[in-house]
Protein backbone atom coordinates (compact mmCIF):
# COMPACT_ATOMS: atom_id res chain seq x y z
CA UNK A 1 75.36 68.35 96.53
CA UNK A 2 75.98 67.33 100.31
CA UNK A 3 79.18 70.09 101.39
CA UNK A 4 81.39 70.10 104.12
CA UNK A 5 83.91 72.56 105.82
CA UNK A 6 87.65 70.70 106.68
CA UNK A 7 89.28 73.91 107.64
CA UNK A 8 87.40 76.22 110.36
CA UNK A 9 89.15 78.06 113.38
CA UNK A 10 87.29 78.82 116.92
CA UNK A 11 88.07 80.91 119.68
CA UNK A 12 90.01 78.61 120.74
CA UNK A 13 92.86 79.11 118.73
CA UNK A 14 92.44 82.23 116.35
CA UNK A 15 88.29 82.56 115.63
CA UNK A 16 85.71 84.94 117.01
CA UNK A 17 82.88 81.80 117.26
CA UNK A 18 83.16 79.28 120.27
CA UNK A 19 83.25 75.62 118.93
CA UNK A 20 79.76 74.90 120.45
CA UNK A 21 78.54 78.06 117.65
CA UNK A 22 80.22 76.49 115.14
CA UNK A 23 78.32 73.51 115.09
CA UNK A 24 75.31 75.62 115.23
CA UNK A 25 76.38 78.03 112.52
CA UNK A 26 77.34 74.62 110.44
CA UNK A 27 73.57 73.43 110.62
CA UNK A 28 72.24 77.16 109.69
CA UNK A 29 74.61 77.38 106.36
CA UNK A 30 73.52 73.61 105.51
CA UNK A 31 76.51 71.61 105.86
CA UNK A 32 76.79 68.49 106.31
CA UNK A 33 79.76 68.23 108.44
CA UNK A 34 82.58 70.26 109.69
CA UNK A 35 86.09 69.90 111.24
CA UNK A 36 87.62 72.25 114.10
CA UNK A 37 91.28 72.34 113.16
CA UNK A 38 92.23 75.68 115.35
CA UNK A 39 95.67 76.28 115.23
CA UNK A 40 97.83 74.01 117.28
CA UNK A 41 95.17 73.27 120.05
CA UNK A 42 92.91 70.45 120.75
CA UNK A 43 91.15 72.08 123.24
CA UNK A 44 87.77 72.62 121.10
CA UNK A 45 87.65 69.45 119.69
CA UNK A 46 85.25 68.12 122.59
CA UNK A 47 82.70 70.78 122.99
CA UNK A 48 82.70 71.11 118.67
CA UNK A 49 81.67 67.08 118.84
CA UNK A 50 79.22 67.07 121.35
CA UNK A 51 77.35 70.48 119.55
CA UNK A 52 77.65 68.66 116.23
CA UNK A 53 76.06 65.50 117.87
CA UNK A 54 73.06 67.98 119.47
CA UNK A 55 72.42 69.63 115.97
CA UNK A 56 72.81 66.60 113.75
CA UNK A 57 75.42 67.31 111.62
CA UNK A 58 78.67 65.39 111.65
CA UNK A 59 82.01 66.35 112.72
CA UNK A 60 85.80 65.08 112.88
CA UNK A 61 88.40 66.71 114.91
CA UNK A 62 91.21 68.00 113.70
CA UNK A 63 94.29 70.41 114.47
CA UNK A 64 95.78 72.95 111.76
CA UNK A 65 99.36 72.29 113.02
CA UNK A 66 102.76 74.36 112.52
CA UNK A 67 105.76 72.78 110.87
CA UNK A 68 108.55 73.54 109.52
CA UNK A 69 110.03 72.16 106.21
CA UNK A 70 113.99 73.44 103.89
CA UNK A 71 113.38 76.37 106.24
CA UNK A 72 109.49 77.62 105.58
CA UNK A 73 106.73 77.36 107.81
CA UNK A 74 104.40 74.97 106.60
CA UNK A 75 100.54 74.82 107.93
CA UNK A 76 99.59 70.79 107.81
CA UNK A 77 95.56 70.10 108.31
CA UNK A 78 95.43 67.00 110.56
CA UNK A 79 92.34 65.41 110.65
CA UNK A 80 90.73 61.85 112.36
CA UNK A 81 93.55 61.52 114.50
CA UNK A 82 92.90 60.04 117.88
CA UNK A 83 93.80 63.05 120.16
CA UNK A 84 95.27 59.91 123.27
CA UNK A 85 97.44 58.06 121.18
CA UNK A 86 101.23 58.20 122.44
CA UNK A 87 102.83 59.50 118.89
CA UNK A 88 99.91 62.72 118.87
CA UNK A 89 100.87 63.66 122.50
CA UNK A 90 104.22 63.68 121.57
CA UNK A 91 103.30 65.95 118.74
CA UNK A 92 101.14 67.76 121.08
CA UNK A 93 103.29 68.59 124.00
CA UNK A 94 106.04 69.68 121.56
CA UNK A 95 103.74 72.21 120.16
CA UNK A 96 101.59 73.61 123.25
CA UNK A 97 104.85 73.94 124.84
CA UNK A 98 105.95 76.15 121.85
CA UNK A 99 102.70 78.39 121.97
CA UNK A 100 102.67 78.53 125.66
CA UNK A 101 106.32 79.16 126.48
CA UNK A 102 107.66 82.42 127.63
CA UNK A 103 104.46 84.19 127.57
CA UNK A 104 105.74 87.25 130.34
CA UNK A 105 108.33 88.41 127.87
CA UNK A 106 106.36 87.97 124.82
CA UNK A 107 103.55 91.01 127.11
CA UNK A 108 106.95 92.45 127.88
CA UNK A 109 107.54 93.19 124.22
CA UNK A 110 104.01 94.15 123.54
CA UNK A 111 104.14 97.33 126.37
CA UNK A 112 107.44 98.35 125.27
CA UNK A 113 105.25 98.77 121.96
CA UNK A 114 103.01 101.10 123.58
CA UNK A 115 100.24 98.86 124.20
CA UNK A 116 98.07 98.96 127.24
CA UNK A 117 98.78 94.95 128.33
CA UNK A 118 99.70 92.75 131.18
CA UNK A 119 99.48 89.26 131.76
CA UNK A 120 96.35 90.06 134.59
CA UNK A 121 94.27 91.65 131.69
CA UNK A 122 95.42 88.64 129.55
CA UNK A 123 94.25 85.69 131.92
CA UNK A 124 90.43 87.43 131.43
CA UNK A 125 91.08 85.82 127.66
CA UNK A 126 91.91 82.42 128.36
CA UNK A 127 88.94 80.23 126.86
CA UNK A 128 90.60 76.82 128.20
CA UNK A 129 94.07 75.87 130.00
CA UNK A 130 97.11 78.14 130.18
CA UNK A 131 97.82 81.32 129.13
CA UNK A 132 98.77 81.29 125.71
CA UNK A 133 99.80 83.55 122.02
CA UNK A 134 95.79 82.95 121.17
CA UNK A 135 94.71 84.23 124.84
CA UNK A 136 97.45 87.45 124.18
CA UNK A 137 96.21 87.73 120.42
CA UNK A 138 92.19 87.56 122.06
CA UNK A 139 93.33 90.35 124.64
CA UNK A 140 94.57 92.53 121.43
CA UNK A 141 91.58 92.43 119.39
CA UNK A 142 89.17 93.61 122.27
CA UNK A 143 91.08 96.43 121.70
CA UNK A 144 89.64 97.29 118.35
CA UNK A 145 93.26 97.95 116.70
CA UNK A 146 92.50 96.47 113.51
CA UNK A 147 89.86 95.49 111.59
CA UNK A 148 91.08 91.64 111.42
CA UNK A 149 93.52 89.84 113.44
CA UNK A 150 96.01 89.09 111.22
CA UNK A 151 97.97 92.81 111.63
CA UNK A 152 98.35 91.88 115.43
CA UNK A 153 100.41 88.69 114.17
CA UNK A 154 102.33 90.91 111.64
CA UNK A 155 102.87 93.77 114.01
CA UNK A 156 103.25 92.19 117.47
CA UNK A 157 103.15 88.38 118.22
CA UNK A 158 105.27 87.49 115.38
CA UNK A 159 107.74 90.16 116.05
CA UNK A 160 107.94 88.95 119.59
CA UNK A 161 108.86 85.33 118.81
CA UNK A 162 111.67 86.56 116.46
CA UNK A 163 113.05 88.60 119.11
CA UNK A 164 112.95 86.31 121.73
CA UNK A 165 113.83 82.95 119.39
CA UNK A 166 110.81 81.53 119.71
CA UNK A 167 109.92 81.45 116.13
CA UNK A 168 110.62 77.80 114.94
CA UNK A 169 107.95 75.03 114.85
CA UNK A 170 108.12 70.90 114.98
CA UNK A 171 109.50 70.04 112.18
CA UNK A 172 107.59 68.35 108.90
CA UNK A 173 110.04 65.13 109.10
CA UNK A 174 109.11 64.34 112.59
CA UNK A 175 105.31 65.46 112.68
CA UNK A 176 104.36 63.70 109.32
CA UNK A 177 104.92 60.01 110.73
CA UNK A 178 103.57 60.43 114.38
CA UNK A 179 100.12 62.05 113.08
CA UNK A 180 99.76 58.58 111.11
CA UNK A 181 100.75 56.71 113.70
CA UNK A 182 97.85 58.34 115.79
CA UNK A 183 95.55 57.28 112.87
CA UNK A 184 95.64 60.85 111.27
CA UNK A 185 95.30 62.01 107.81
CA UNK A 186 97.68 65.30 106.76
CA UNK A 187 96.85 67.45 104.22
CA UNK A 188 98.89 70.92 103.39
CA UNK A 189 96.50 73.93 103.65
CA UNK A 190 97.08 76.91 101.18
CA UNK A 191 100.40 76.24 99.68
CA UNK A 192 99.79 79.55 97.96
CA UNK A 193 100.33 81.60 100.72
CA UNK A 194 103.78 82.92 102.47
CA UNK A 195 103.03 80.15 105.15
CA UNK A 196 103.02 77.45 102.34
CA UNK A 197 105.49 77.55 98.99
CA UNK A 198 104.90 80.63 97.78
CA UNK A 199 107.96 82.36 95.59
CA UNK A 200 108.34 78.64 94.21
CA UNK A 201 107.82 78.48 90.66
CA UNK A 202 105.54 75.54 90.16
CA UNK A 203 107.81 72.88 89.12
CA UNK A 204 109.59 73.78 92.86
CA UNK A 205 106.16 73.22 94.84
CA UNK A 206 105.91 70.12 92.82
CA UNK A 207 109.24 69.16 93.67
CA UNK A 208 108.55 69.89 97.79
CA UNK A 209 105.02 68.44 97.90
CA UNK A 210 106.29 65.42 96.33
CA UNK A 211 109.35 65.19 98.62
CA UNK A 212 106.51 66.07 101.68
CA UNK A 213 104.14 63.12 100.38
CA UNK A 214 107.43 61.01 100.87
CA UNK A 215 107.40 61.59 104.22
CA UNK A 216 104.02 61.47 104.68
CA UNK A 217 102.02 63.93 103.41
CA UNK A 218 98.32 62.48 102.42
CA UNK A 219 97.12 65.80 100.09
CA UNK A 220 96.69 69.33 100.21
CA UNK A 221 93.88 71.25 99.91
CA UNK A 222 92.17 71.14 96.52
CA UNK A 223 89.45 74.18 97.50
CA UNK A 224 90.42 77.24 99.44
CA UNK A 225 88.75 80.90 99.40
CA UNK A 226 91.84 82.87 98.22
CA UNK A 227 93.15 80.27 95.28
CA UNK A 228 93.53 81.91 92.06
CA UNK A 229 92.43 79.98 88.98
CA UNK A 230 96.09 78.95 88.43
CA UNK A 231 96.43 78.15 91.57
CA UNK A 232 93.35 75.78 91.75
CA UNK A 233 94.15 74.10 88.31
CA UNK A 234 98.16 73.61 89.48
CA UNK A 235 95.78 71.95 93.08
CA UNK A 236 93.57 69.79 90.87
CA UNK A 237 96.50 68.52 88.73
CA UNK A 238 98.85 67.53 91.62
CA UNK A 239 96.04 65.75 93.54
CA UNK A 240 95.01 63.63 90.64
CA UNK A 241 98.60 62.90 88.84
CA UNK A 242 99.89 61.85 92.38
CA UNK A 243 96.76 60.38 93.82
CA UNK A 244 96.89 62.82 96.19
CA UNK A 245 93.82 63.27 99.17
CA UNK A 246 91.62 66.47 98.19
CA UNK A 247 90.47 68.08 101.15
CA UNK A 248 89.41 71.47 101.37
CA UNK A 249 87.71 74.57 103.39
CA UNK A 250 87.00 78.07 103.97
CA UNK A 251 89.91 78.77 106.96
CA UNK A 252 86.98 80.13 108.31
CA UNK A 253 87.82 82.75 111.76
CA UNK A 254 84.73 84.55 111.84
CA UNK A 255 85.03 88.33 112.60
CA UNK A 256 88.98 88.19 112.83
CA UNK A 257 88.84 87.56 108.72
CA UNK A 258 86.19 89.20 107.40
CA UNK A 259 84.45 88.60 103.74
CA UNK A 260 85.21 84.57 104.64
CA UNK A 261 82.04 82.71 105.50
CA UNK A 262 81.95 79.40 107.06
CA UNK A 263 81.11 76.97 104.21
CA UNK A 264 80.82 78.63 100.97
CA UNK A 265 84.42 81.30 101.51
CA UNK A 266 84.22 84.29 99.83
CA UNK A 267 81.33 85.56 97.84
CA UNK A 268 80.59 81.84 97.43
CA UNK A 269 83.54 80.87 95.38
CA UNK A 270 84.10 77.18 97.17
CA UNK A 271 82.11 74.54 97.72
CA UNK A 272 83.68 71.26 99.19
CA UNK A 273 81.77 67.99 98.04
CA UNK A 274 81.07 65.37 101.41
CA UNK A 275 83.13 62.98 99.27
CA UNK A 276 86.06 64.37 100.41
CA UNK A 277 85.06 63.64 104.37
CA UNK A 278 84.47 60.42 103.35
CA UNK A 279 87.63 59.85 101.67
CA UNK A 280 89.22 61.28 104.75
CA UNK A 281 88.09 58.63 106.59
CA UNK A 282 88.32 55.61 104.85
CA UNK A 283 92.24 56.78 105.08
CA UNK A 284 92.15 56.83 108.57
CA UNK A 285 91.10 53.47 109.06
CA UNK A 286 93.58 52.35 106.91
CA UNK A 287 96.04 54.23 109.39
């Protein structure tokens, strides 16, 4: 069976690989295709499609974007939109200026912690454009703090934005419409997880994907490395009683989440058919 990856991370955003690797990487594991969806950037998505081209394997772009939704952060995989359309820069420049705003006082917050930072070692971990929270988050993990990145979120970036108010995110009501409008499909990544519904019985994420597919919602992800059984029976159910789009994929970051492989997750527990790509896109034509 032909397999593809519809939720991988670079260094652009949050990932140890460039997008160029990943492509590369993609090929070695046997994949047929592959999406970049780093985390509210773009910036990727043209050196990802040109290495996919080069290697022979195919790619879409994509974004992994940051909403909010009754008051929880919500992760929405975009995929096939077209990255110049008028409603995704809107999207866009809502977001970038999110993840790029304020960026002295979030360093600020980080020294008063005790850590050995300033905005001239940061600029060394810019990969492309502005100083960012990914350039900051890059800076911390060449310090060899933790063994994954996801403790620097919990322990200084995300402590930061509460402090300074910069926690809140586009919301799902606006986002939804304009990534279709830019010929995008949306799918919600891991609704298991604290970003996503969990503490919701099931008949309550029923209730909010439902009320999310009414606003524009395409799917969620049907495969992902850390679903339990339940939690990929309660997937398979939803997408098939509501005619929901499966997509799926690893969240792959490379050396900032270790144990999760590009492709086949952890231990080889997923495995997402090329049918799902090609579903993918037959719904963005129709967009």
């Amino acid at each position: 069976m032909k397999t593809v990856d519809l939720h991988v991370h670079s260094i652009v955003s949050d990932g140890s690989y460039k997008p160029a690797e990943l492509a590369s990487l993609a090929k070695e594991r046997g994949l047929s295709a592959f999406a970049l969806t780093d985390h509210d950037v773009i910036a990727g998505t043209a050196e990802a499609a040109a290495a996919a081209k080069a290697v022979g394997i195919g790619f879409i772009n994509g974004m992994e974007l940051t909403t909010e939704y009754q008051g929880r952060k919500l992760h929405i995989v975009c995929l096939g939109f077209d990255p110049a359309h008028p409603s995704f820069r809107t999207v866009y420049q809502r977001v970038r200026a999110i993840k790029e705003g304020r960026i002295p006082e979030i360093i600020a917050f980080i020294q008063r912690k005790g850590v050995d930072i300033s905005m001239e070692k940061v600029r060394d971990f810019v990969y492309d454009g502005p100083v960012d929270r990914y350039a900051i988050m890059r800076y911390l993990v060449s310090l060899h703090m933790y063994d994954r990145a996801q403790p620097l979120w919990d322990h200084y970036l995300d402590p930061a934005a509460a402090e300074l108010g910069l926690n809140f995110s586009i919301t799902a009501e606006e986002a939804l419409p304009l990534i279709h409008e830019a010929g995008g499909v949306t799918s919600l990544a891991h609704f298991h997880k604290e970003i996503g519904l969990q503490g919701l019985s099931r008949r309550e994420q029923e209730t909010t994907i439902l009320q999310l597919h009414n606003l524009g919602l395409d799917g969620m992800e049907r495969y992902y490395p850390t679903y339990t059984e339940e939690d990929a029976s309660f997937a398979d159910y939803m997408t098939k009683k509501y005619d929901l789009l499966p997509t799926g994929g690893t969240d792959f970051h490379g050396a900032n989440r270790p144990g999760t492989e590009l492709g086949t997750g952890i231990n080889h527990n997923i495995a997402v058919p090329a049918s799902f790509l090609d579903t993918v896109r037959e719904h963005c034509i129709k967009n």
